[in-house]
N, C-alpha and C. Protein backbone atom coordinates (compact mmCIF):
# COMPACT_ATOMS: atom_id res chain seq x y z
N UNK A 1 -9.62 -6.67 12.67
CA UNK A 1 -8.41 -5.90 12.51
C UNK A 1 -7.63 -5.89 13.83
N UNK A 2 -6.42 -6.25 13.66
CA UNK A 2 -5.62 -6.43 15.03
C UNK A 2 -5.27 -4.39 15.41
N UNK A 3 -5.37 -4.86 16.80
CA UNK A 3 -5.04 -2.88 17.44
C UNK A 3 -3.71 -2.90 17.04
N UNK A 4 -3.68 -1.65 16.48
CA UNK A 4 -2.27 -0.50 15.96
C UNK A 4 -2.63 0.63 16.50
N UNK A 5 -1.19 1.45 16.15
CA UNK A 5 -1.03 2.70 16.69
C UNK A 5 -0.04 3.25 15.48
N UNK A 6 0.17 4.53 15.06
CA UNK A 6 1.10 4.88 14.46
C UNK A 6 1.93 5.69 15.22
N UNK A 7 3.27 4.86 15.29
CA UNK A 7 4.06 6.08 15.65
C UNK A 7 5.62 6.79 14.94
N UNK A 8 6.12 7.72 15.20
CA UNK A 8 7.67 8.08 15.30
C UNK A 8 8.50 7.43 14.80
N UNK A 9 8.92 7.38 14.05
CA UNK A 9 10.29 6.35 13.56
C UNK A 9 11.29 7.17 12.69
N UNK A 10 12.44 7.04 12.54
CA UNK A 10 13.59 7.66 12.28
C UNK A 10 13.54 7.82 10.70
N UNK A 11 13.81 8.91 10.64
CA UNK A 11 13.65 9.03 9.01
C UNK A 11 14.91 8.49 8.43
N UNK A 12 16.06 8.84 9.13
CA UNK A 12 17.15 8.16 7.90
C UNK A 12 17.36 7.07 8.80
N UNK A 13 16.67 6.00 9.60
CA UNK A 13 16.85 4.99 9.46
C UNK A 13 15.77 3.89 8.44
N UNK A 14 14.84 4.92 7.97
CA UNK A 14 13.99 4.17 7.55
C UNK A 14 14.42 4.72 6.03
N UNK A 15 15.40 5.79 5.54
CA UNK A 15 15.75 5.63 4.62
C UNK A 15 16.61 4.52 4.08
N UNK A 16 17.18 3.98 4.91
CA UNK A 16 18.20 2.76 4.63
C UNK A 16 17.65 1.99 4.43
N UNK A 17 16.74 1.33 5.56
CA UNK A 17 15.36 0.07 4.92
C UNK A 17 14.94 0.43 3.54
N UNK A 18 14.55 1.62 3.29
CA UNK A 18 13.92 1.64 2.12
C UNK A 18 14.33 1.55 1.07
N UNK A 19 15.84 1.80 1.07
CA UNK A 19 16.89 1.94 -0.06
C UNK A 19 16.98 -0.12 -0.44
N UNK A 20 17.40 -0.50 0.80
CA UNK A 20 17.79 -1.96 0.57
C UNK A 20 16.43 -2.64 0.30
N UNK A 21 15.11 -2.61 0.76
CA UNK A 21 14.15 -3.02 0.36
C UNK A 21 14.13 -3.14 -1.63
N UNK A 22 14.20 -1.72 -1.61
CA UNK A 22 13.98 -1.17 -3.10
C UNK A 22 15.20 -2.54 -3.97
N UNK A 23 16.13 -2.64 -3.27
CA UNK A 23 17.24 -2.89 -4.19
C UNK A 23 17.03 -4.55 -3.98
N UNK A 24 16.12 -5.05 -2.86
CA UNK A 24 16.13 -6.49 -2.75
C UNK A 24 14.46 -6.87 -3.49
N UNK A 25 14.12 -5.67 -4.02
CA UNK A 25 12.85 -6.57 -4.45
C UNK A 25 11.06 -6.30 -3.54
N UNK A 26 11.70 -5.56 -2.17
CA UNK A 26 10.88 -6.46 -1.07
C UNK A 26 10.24 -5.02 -0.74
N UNK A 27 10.42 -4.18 -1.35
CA UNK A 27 9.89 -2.66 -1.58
C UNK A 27 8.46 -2.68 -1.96
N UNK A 28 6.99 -2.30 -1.85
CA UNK A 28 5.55 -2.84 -1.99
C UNK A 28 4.75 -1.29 -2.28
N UNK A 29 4.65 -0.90 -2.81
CA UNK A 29 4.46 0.55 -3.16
C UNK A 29 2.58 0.14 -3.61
N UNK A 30 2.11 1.63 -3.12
CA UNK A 30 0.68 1.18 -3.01
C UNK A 30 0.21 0.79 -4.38
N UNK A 31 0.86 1.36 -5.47
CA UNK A 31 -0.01 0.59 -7.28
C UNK A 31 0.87 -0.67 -7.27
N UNK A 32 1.69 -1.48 -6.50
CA UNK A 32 2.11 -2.39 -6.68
C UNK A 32 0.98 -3.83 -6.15
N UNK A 33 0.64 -4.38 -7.03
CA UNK A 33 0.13 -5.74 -7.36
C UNK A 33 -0.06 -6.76 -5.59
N UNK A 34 1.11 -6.50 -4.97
CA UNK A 34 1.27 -6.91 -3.98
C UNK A 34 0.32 -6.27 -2.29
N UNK A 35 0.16 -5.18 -2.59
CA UNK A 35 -0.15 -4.24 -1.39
C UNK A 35 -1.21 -5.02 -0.93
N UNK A 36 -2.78 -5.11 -1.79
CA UNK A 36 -3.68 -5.55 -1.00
C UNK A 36 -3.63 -6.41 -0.61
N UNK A 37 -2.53 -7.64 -0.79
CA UNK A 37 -2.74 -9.07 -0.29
C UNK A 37 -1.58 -8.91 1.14
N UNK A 38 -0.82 -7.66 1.05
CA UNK A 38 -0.26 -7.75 2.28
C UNK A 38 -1.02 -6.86 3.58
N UNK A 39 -1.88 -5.90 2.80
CA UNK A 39 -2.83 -5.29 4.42
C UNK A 39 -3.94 -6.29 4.46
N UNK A 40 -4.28 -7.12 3.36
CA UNK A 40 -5.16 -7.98 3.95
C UNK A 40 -4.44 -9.10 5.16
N UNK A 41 -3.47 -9.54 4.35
CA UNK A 41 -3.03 -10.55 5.59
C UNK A 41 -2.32 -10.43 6.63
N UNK A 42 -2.11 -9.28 6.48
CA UNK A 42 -1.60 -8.75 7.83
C UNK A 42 -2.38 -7.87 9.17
N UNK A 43 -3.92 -7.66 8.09
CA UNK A 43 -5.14 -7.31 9.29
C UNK A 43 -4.70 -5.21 9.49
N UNK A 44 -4.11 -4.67 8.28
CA UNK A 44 -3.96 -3.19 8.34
C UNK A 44 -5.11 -2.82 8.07
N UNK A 45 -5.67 -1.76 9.07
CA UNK A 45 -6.91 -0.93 8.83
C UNK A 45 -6.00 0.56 7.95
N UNK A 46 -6.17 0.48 6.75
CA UNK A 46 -5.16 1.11 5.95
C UNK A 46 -5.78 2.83 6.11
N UNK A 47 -7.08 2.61 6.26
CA UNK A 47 -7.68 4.16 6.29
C UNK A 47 -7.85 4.79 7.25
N UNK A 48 -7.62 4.29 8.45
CA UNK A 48 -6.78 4.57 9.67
C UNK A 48 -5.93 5.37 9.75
N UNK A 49 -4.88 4.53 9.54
CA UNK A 49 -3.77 4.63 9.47
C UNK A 49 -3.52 5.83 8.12
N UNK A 50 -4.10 5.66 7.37
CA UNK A 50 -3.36 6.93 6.15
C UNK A 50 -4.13 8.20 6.82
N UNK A 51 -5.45 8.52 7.50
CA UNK A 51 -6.00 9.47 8.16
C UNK A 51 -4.77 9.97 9.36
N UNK A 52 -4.54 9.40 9.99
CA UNK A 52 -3.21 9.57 10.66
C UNK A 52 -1.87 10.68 10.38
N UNK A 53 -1.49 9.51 9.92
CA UNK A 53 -0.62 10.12 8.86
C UNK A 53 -0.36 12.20 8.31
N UNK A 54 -1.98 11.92 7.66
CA UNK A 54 -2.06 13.52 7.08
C UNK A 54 -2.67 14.00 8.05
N UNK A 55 -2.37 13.65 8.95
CA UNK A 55 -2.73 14.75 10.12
C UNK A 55 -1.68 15.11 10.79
N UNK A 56 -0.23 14.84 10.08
CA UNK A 56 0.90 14.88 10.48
C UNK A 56 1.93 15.60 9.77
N UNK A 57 1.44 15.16 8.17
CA UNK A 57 1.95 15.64 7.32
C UNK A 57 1.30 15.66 5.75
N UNK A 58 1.67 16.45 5.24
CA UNK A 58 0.69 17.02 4.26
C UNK A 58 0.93 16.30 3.13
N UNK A 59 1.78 15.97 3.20
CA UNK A 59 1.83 15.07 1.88
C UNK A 59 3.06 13.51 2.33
N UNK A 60 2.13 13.02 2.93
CA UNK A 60 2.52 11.49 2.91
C UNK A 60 2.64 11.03 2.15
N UNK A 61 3.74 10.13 2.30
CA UNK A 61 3.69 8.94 1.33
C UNK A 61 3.85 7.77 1.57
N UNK A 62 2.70 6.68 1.42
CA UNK A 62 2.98 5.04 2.34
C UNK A 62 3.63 4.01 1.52
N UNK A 63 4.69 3.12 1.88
CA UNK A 63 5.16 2.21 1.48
C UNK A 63 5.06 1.08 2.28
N UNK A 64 4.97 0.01 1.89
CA UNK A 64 5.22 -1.31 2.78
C UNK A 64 6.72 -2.05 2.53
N UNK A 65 7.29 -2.08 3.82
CA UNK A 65 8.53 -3.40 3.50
C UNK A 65 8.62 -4.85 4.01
N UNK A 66 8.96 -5.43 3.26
CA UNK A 66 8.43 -6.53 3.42
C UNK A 66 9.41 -7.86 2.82
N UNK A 67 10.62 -7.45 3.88
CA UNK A 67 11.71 -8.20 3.93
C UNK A 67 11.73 -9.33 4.80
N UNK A 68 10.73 -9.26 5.65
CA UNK A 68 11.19 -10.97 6.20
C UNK A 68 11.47 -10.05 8.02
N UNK A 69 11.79 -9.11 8.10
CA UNK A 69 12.31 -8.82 9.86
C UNK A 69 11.73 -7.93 10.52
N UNK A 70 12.15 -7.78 11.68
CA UNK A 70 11.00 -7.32 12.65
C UNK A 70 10.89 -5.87 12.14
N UNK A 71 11.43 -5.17 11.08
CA UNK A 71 10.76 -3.83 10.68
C UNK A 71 10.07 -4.33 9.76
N UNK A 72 9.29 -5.16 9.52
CA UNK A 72 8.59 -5.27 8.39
C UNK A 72 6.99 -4.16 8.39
N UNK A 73 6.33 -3.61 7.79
CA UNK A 73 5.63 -3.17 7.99
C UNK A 73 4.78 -1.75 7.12
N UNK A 74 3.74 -1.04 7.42
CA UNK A 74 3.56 0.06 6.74
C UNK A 74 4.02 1.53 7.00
N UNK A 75 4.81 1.88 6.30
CA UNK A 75 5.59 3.21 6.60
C UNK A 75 4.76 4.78 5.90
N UNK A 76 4.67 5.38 6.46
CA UNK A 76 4.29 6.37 6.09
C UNK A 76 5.54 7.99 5.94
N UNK A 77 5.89 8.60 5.12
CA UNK A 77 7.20 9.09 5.39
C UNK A 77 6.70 10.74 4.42
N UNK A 78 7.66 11.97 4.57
CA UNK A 78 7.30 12.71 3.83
C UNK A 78 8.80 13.75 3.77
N UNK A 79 9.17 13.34 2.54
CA UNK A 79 10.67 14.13 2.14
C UNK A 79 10.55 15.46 2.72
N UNK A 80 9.45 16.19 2.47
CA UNK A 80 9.17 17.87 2.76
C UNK A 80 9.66 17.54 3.92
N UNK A 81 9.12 17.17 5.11
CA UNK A 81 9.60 17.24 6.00
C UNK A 81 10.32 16.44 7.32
N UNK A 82 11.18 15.19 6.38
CA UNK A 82 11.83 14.51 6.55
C UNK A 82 11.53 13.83 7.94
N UNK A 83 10.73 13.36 7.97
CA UNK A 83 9.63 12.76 8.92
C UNK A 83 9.02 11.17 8.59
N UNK A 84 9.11 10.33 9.66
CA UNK A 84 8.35 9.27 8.96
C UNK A 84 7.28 8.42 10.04
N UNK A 85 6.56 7.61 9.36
CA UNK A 85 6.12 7.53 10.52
C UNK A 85 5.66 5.67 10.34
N UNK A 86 5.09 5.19 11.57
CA UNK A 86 5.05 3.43 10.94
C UNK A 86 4.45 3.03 12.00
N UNK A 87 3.27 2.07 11.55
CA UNK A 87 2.15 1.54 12.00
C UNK A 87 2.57 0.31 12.82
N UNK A 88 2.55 -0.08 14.07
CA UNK A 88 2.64 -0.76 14.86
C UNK A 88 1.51 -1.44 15.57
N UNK A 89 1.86 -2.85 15.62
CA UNK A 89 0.51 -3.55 15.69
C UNK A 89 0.83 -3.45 17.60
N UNK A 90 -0.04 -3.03 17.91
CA UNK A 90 -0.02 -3.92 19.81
C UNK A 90 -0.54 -5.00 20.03
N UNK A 91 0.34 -5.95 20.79
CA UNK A 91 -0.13 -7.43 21.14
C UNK A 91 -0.60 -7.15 22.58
């Protein structure tokens, strides 16, 4: 598993990714067909990372986007408290 960290990321900027994701297709929602073949190949320690998360906020919710650019990645976000958060790999 490559080292990550979760951190901080802008909630209404990651509402916009998420909106255009949704609307291009490239939106990966965890019962979606797609998820495990993208934390597999992308090396996400997913239970990590979701432990994280709810230690942040009580009711997370993770999405992957997976448009092709350098925000591509696993987002963790929570409307209650308009907060989001996203897993960053360190090289």
């Amino acid at each position: 598993m490559a080292r990550a960290k979760v951190v901080d990321y802008d909630y209404y900027q990651f509402l916009r990714m998420l909106q255009r994701a949704s609307s291009s297709g490239q939106r990966i929602d965890k019962a979606d067909s797609r998820w495990g073949e993208y934390v597999r190949e992308n090396k996400i320690n997913e239970v990590a990372a979701t432990a994280i998360a709810r230690q942040k906020f009580e009711n997370a919710s993770a999405v992957i986007i997976a448009e092709g650019n350098d925000t591509d990645g696993l987002y963790f976000y929570s409307k209650d408290d308009e907060a989001c958060l996203r897993l960053m790999t360190l090289e």
